[in-house]
Protein backbone atom coordinates (compact mmCIF):
# COMPACT_ATOMS: atom_id res chain seq x y z
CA UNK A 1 0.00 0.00 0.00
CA UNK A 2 1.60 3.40 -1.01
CA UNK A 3 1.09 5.81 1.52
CA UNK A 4 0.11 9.41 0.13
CA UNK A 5 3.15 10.97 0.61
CA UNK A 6 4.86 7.95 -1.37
CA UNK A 7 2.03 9.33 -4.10
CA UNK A 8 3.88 13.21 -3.84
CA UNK A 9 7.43 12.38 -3.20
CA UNK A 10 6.82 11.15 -7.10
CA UNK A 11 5.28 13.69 -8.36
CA UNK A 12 7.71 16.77 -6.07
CA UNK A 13 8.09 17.70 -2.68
CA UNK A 14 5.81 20.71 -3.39
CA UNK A 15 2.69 18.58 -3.91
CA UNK A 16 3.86 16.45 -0.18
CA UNK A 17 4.16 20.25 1.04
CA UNK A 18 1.08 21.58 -0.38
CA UNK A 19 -1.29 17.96 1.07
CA UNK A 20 0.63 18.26 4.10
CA UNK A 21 -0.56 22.10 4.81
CA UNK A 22 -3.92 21.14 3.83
CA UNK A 23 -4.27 18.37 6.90
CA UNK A 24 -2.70 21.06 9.44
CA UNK A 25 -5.12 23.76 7.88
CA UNK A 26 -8.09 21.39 8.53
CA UNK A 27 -6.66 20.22 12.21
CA UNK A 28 -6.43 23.76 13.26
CA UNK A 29 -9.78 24.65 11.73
CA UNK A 30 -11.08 22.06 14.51
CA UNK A 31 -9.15 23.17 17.25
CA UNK A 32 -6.83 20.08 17.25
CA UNK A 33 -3.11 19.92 17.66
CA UNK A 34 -1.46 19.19 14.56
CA UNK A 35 0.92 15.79 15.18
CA UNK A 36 2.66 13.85 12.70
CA UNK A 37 0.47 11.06 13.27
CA UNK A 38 -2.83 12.69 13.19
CA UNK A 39 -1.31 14.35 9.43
CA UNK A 40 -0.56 10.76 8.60
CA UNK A 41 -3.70 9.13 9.41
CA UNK A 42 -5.79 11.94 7.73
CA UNK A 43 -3.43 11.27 4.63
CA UNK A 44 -3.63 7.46 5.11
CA UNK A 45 -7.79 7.79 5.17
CA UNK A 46 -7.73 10.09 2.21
CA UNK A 47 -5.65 7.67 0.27
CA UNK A 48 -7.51 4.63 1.24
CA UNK A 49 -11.44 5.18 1.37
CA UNK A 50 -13.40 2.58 3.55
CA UNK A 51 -10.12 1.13 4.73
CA UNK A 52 -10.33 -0.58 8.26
CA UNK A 53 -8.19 0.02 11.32
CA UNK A 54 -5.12 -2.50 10.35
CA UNK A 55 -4.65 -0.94 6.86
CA UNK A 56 -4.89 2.40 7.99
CA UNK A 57 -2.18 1.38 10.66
CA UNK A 58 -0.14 0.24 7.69
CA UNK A 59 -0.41 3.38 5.61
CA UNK A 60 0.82 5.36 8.39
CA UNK A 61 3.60 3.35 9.35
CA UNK A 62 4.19 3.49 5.86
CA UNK A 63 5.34 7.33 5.83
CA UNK A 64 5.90 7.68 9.75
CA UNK A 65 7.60 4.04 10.16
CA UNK A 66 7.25 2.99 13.57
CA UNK A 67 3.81 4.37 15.53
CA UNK A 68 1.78 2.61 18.27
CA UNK A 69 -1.63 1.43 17.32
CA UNK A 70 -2.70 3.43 20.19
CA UNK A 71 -1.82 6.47 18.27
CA UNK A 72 -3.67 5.98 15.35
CA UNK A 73 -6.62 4.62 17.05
CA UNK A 74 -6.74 7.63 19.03
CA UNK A 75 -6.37 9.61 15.83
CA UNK A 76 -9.23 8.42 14.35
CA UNK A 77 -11.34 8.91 17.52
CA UNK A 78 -10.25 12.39 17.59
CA UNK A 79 -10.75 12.94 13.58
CA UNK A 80 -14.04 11.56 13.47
CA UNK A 81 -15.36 13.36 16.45
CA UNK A 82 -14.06 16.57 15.31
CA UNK A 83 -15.82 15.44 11.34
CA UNK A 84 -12.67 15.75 9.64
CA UNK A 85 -13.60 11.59 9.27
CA UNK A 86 -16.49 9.67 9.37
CA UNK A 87 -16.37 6.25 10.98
CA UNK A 88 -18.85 3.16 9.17
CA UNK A 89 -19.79 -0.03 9.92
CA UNK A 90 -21.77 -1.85 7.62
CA UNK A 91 -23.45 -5.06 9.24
CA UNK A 92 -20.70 -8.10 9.64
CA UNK A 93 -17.84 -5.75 8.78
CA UNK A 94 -15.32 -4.06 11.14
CA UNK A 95 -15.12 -0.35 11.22
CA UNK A 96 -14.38 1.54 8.37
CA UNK A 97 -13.09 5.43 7.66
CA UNK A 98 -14.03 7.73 4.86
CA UNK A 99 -12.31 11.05 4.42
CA UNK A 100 -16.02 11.57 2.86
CA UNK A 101 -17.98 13.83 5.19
CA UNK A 102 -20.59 16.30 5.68
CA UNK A 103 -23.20 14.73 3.29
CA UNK A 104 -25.64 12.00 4.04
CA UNK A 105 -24.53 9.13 1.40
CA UNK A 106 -25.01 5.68 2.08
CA UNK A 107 -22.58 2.78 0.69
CA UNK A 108 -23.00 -0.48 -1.59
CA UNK A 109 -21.15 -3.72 -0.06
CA UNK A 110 -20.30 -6.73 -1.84
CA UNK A 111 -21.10 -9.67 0.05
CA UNK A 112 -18.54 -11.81 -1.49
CA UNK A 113 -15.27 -9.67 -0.86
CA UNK A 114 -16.14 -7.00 0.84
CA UNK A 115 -15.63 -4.08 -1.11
CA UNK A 116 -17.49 -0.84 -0.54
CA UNK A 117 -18.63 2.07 -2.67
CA UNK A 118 -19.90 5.08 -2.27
CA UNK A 119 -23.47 5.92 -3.19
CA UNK A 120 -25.17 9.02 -3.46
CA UNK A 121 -28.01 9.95 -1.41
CA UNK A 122 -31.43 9.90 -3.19
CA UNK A 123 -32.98 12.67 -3.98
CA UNK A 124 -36.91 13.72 -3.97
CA UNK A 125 -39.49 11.33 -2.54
CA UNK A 126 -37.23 8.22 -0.68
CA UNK A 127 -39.78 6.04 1.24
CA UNK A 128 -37.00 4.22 2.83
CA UNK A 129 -35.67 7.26 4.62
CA UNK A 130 -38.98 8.44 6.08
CA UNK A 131 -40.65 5.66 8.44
CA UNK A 132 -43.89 6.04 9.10
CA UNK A 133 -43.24 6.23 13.12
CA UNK A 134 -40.28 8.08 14.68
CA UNK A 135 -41.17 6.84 17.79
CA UNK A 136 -40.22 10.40 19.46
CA UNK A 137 -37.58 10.41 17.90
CA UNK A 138 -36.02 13.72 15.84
CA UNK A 139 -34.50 11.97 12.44
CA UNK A 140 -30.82 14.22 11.31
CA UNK A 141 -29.56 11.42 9.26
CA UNK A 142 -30.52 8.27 7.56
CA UNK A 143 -27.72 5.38 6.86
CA UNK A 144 -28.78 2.84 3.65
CA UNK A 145 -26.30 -0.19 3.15
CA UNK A 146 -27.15 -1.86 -0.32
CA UNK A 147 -25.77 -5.47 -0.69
CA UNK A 148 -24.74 -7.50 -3.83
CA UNK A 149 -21.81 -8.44 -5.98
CA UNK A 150 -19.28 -6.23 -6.67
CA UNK A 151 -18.42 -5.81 -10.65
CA UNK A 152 -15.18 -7.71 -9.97
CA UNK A 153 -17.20 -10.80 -8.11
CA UNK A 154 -19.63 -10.74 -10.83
CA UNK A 155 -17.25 -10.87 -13.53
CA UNK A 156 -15.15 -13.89 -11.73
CA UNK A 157 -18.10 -15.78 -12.18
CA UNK A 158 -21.11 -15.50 -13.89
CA UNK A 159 -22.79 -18.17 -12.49
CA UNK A 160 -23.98 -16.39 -9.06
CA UNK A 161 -27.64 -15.59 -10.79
CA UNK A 162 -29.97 -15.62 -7.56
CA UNK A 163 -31.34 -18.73 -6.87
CA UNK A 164 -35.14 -19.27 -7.09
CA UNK A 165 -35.12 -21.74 -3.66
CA UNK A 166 -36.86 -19.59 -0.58
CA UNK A 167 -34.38 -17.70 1.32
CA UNK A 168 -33.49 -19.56 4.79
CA UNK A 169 -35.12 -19.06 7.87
CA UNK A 170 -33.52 -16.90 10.37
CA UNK A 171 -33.30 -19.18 13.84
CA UNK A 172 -33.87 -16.18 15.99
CA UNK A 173 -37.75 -15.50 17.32
């Protein structure tokens, strides 16, 4: 995994400068202390979108070398609290971290690897958003997670066509 300043080293060190300054420009907009490791795990986030914990840990160590997993756990906690991340976890999967924030989008997982992707929120009348009770409840945000095969799955094979048998029976009452 190339870690993003691995992506600007490439391309000059005035790109690395210029990404760099943009991560301490949005720490200081939220009142945090800029730290290396709080720079790298923004970068690492940015580079990598819906990565989990232990890739994320990678990345950084990948342009800091050696730093705790305390540290970037922390920095996560602290970068999604403040909104500069957002923290998911779709059903059966392990957190996730999108650099993605502010907006109310909702994700597509692939039930056979894993991957995620981004999906826009929909627009005019959504049934699904609006339940017919809130149950006291004051609704800010909604959070849809569509299932299926990814394009990659699908094209590795063909032969995953839904199966007409009744779905199984979930044990729980």
């Amino acid at each position: 995994m190339i870690g993003y300043l691995d992506r600007f080293r490439k391309t000059g060190i005035l790109a690395a400068v210029s990404v760099t300054a943009e991560f301490e420009s949005k720490l200081r907009g939220a009142d945090l202390r800029v730290t290396r490791p709080r720079v790298a795990v923004l970068g690492a986030v940015h580079e990598n979108p819906h990565a989990d914990t232990n890739s994320i840990i990678a990345a950084v160590r990948a342009d800091l070398g050696e730093v705790s997993h305390q540290a970037v756990y922390d920095g996560l906690s602290t970068l999604a609290e403040a909104g500069l991340l957002r923290q998911i976890q779709p059903p059966g999967s392990v957190a996730r971290y999108e650099s993605q924030t502010g907006d109310n989008h909702h994700h597509m997982v692939c039930r056979r690897c894993g991957a995620i992707a981004d999906v826009e929120c929909a627009a005019g009348n959504a049934p699904c958003l609006e339940p017919a009770q809130t149950q006291g409840f004051r609704i800010d945000e909604s959070d849809v997670v569509h299932r299926g095969l990814c394009p990659d799955c699908l094209k590795r094979n063909t032969s995953d066509q839904p199966s007409s048998s009744p779905p199984r029976k979930d044990s729980r009452v």
